[in-house]
Protein backbone atom coordinates (compact mmCIF):
# COMPACT_ATOMS: atom_id res chain seq x y z
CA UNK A 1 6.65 184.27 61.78
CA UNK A 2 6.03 183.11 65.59
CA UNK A 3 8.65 180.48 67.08
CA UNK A 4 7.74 178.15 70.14
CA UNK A 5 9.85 175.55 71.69
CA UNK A 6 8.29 172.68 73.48
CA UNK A 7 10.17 170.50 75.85
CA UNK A 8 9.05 167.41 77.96
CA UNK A 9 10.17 166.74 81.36
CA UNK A 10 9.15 163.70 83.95
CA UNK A 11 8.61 164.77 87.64
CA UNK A 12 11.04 162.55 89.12
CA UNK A 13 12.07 161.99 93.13
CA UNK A 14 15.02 164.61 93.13
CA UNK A 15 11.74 167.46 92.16
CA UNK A 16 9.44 166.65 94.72
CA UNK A 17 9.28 167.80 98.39
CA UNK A 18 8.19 165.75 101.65
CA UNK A 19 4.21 166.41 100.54
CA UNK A 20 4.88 164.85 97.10
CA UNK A 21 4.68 168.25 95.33
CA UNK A 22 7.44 169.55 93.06
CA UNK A 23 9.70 172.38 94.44
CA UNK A 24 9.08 175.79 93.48
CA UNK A 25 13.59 175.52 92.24
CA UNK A 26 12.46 172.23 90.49
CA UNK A 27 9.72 174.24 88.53
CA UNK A 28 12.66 176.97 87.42
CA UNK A 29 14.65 174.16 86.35
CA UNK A 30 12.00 173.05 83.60
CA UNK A 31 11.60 176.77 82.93
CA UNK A 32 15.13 177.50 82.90
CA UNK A 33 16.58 174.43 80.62
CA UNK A 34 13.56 175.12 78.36
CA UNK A 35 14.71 178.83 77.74
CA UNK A 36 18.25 177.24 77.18
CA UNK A 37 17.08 174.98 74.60
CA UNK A 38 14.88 177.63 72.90
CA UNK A 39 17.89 180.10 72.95
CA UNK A 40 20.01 177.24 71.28
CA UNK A 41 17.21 176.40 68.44
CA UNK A 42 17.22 180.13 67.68
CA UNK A 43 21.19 180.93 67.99
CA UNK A 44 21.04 183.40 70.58
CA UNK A 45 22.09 180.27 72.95
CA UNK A 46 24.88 181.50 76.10
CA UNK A 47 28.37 180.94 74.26
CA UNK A 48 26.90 182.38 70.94
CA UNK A 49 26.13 185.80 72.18
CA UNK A 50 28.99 186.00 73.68
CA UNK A 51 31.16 184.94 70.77
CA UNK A 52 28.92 187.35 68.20
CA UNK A 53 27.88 190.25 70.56
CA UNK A 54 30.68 189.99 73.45
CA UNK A 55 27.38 189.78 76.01
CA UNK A 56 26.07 187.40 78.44
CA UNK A 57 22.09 186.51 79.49
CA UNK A 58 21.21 187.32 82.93
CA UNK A 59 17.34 186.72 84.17
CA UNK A 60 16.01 189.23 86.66
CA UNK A 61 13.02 188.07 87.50
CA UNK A 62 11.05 184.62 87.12
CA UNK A 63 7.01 184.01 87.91
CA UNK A 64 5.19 181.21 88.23
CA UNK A 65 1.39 179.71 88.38
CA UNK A 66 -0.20 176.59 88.85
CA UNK A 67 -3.29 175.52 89.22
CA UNK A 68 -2.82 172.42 90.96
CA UNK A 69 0.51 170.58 92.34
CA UNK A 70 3.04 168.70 90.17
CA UNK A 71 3.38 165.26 91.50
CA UNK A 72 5.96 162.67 91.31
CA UNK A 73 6.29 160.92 88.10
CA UNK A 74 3.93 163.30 86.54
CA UNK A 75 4.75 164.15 82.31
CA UNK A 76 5.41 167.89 81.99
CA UNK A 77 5.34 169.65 78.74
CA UNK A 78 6.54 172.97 78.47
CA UNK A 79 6.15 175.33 75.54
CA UNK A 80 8.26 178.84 75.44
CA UNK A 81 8.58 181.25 73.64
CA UNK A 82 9.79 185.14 73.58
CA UNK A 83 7.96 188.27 73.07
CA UNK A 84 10.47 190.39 71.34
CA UNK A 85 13.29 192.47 71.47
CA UNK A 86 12.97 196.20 72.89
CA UNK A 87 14.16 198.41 75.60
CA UNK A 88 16.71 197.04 77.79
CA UNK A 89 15.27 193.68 78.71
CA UNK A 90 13.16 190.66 76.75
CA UNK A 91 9.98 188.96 78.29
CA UNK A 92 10.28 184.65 77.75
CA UNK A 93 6.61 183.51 78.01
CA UNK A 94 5.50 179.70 79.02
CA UNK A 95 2.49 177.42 79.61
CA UNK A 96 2.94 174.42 81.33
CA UNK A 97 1.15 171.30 80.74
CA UNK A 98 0.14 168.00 82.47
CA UNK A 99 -0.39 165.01 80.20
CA UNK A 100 -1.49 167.04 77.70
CA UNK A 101 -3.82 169.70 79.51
CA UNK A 102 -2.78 173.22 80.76
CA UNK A 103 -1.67 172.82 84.41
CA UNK A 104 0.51 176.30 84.51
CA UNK A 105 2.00 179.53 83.09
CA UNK A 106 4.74 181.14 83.55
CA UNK A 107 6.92 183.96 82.40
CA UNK A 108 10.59 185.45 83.08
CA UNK A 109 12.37 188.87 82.10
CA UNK A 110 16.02 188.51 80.69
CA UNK A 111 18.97 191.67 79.81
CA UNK A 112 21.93 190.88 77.98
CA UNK A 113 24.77 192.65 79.85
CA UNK A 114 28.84 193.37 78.57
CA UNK A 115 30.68 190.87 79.74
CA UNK A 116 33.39 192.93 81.12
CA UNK A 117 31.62 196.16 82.25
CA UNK A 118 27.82 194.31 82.53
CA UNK A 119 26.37 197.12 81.15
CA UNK A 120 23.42 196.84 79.47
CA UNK A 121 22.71 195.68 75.65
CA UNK A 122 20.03 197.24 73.72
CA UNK A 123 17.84 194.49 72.75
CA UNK A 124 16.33 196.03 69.53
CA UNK A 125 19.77 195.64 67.80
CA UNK A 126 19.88 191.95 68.47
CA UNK A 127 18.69 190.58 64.70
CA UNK A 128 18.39 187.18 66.09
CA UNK A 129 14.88 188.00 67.60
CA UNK A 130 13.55 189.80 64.48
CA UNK A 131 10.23 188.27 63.60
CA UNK A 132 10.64 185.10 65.76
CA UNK A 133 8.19 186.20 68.84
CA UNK A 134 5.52 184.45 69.86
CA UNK A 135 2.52 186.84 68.26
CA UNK A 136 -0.53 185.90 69.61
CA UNK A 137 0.58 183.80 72.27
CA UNK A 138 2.99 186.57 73.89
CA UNK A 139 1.32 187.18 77.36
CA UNK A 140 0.42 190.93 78.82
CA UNK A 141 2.02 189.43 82.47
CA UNK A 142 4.25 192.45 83.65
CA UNK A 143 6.92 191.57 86.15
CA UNK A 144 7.36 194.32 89.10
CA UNK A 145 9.36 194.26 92.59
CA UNK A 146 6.64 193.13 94.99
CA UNK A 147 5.50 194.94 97.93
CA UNK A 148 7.18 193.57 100.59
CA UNK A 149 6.25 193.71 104.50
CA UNK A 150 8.25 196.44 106.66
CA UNK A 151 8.67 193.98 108.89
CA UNK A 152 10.11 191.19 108.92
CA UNK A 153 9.23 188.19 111.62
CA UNK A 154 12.56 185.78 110.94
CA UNK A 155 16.01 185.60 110.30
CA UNK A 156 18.47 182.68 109.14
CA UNK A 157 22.17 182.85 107.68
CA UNK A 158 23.15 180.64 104.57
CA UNK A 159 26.27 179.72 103.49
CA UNK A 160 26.76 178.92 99.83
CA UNK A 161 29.18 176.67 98.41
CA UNK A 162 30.07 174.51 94.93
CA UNK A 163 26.30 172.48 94.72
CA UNK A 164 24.64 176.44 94.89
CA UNK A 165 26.85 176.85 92.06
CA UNK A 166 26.33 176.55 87.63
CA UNK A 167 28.33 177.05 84.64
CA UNK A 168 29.27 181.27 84.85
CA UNK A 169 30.46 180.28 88.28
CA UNK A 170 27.96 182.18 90.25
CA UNK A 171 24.93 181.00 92.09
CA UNK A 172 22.23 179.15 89.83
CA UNK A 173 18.73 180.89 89.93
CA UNK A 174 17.10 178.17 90.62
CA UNK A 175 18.91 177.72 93.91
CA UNK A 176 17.72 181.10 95.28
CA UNK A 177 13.78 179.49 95.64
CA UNK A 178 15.34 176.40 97.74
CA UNK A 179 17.07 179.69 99.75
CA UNK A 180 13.87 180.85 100.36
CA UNK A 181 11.53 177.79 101.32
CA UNK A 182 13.65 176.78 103.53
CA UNK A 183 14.16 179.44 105.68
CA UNK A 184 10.41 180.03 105.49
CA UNK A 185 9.98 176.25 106.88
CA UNK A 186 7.76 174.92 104.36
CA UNK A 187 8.16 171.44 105.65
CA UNK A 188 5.53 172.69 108.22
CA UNK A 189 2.88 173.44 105.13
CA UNK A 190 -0.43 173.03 106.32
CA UNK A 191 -1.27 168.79 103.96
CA UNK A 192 -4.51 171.25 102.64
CA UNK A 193 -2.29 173.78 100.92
CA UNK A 194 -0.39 173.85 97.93
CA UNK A 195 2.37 176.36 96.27
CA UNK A 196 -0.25 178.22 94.03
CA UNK A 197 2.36 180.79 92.58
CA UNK A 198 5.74 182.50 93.22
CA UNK A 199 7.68 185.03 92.41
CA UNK A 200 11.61 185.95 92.56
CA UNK A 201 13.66 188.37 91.53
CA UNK A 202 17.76 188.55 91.44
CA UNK A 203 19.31 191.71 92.26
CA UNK A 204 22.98 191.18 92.84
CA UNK A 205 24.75 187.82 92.19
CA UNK A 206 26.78 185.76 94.61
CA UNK A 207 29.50 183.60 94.90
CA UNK A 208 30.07 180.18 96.35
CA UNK A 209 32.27 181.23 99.72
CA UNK A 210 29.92 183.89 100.31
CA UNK A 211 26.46 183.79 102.60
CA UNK A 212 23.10 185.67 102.78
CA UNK A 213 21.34 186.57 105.56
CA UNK A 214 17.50 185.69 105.02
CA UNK A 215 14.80 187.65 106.19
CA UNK A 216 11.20 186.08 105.92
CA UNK A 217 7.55 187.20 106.53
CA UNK A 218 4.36 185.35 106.75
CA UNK A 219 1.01 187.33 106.17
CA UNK A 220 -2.13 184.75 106.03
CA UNK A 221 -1.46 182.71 102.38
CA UNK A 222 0.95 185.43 101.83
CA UNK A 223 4.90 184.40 102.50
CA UNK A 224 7.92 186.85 101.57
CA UNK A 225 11.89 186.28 102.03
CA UNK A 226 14.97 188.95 101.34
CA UNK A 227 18.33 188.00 100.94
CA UNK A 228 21.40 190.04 101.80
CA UNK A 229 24.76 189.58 101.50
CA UNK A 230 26.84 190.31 105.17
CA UNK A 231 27.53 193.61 103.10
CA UNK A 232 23.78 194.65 103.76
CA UNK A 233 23.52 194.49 100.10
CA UNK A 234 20.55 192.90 99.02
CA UNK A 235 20.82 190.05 96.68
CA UNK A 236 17.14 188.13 96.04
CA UNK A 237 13.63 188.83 96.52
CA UNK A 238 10.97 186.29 97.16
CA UNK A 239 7.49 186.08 97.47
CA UNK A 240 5.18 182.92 97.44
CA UNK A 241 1.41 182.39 97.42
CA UNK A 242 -0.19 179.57 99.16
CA UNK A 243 -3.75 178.11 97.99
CA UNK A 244 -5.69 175.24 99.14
CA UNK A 245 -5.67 171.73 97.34
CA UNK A 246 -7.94 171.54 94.19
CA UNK A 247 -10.41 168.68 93.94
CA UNK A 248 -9.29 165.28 91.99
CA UNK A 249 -6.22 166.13 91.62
């Protein structure tokens, strides 16, 4: 038996940037509140894990596609779904739709981890997965650290504080992309380009009260961004591809 969730979401004028286009942290908002909801419908949802298996979900790394910008007021469907339970870690598969018609994919890799210790959970014990992937859909995308530049061109310093925080008290994923654009200044994006796919990947949490120094890299249609905490510890990695504006759109 294959399981898929399918959620709708409207574009509205909190998701979109100065160009009209939705925000790369707007996109893992949709992604993210659809993997809640899925997790929910299948009882593997946040306080449920923890109740039955003492464990909490942490996402490691997420990926996104489109083929053309989201706009304002636009109807977004998105329909999820997981590929299994193996190893260490679980792939969550989606495809992202405009009015009906494919507009996107995406996919995001997810551990369960102690929640005193964090260590890790072996997914093939959790029985809740058992049978409810999404067979043929499940998508061969494999999620590695990028490559990123020895050098790096730019530096900023964030401070993060209660509205860069969610429910576990830490900083929400999402937040980490808004980290990233705008220390890469993507309010001066070229009105011919749009965000054609990005990448991020968490590495350490933080903390409201703490702050990250940014590093960021341009290489042609190429951009890349590393967070550290003032520890030297680093905390996110970002990576974003740039492409230029599709036809009747």
């Amino acid at each position: 038996m294959s399981t898929t969730y399918e959620m709708s979401f409207r574009v509205d004028s909190r998701d979109v940037d100065l160009f009209n286009q939705c925000r790369p942290s707007a996109v893992l908002g949709y992604l993210q509140e659809a993997a809640t909801q899925a997790a929910l419908a299948l009882g593997v949802s946040g306080p449920e894990i923890l109740k039955k298996y003492n464990c909490l979900w942490m996402v490691t790394r997420n990926w996104a596609e489109l083929d053309a910008p989201l706009r304002w007021n636009d109807l977004i469907q998105v329909k999820t779904w997981h590929r299994g339970a193996s190893g260490a870690s679980t792939y969550r598969d989606f495809d992202l739709f405009r009015d009906g018609r494919p507009i996107g994919q995406a996919t995001s890799v997810w551990v369960m981890v102690d929640a005193e210790q964090h260590k890790l959970f072996r997914m093939k014990d959790l029985a809740e997965f058992e049978g409810t992937d999404g067979g043929e859909l499940k998508k061969t995308i494999k999620l590695r650290r990028p490559a990123l530049p020895e050098g790096f061109d730019g530096r900023s310093r964030r401070e993060l504080g209660y509205s860069d925080t969610d429910i576990n008290g830490h900083v929400n994923n999402a937040r980490y992309a808004d980290f990233a654009c705008d220390s890469l200044h993507l309010e001066r994006l070229a009105r011919d380009r749009f965000i054609r796919s990005f990448q991020i990947g968490y590495v350490s949490e933080c903390r409201a009260g703490e702050a990250l120094w940014i590093d960021t890299a341009a290489r042609g249609d190429e951009l890349y961004a590393r967070g550290q905490g003032e520890d030297g510890v680093e905390r996110f990695d970002f990576t974003l591809a740039l492409a230029g504006l599709p036809e009747n759109i």
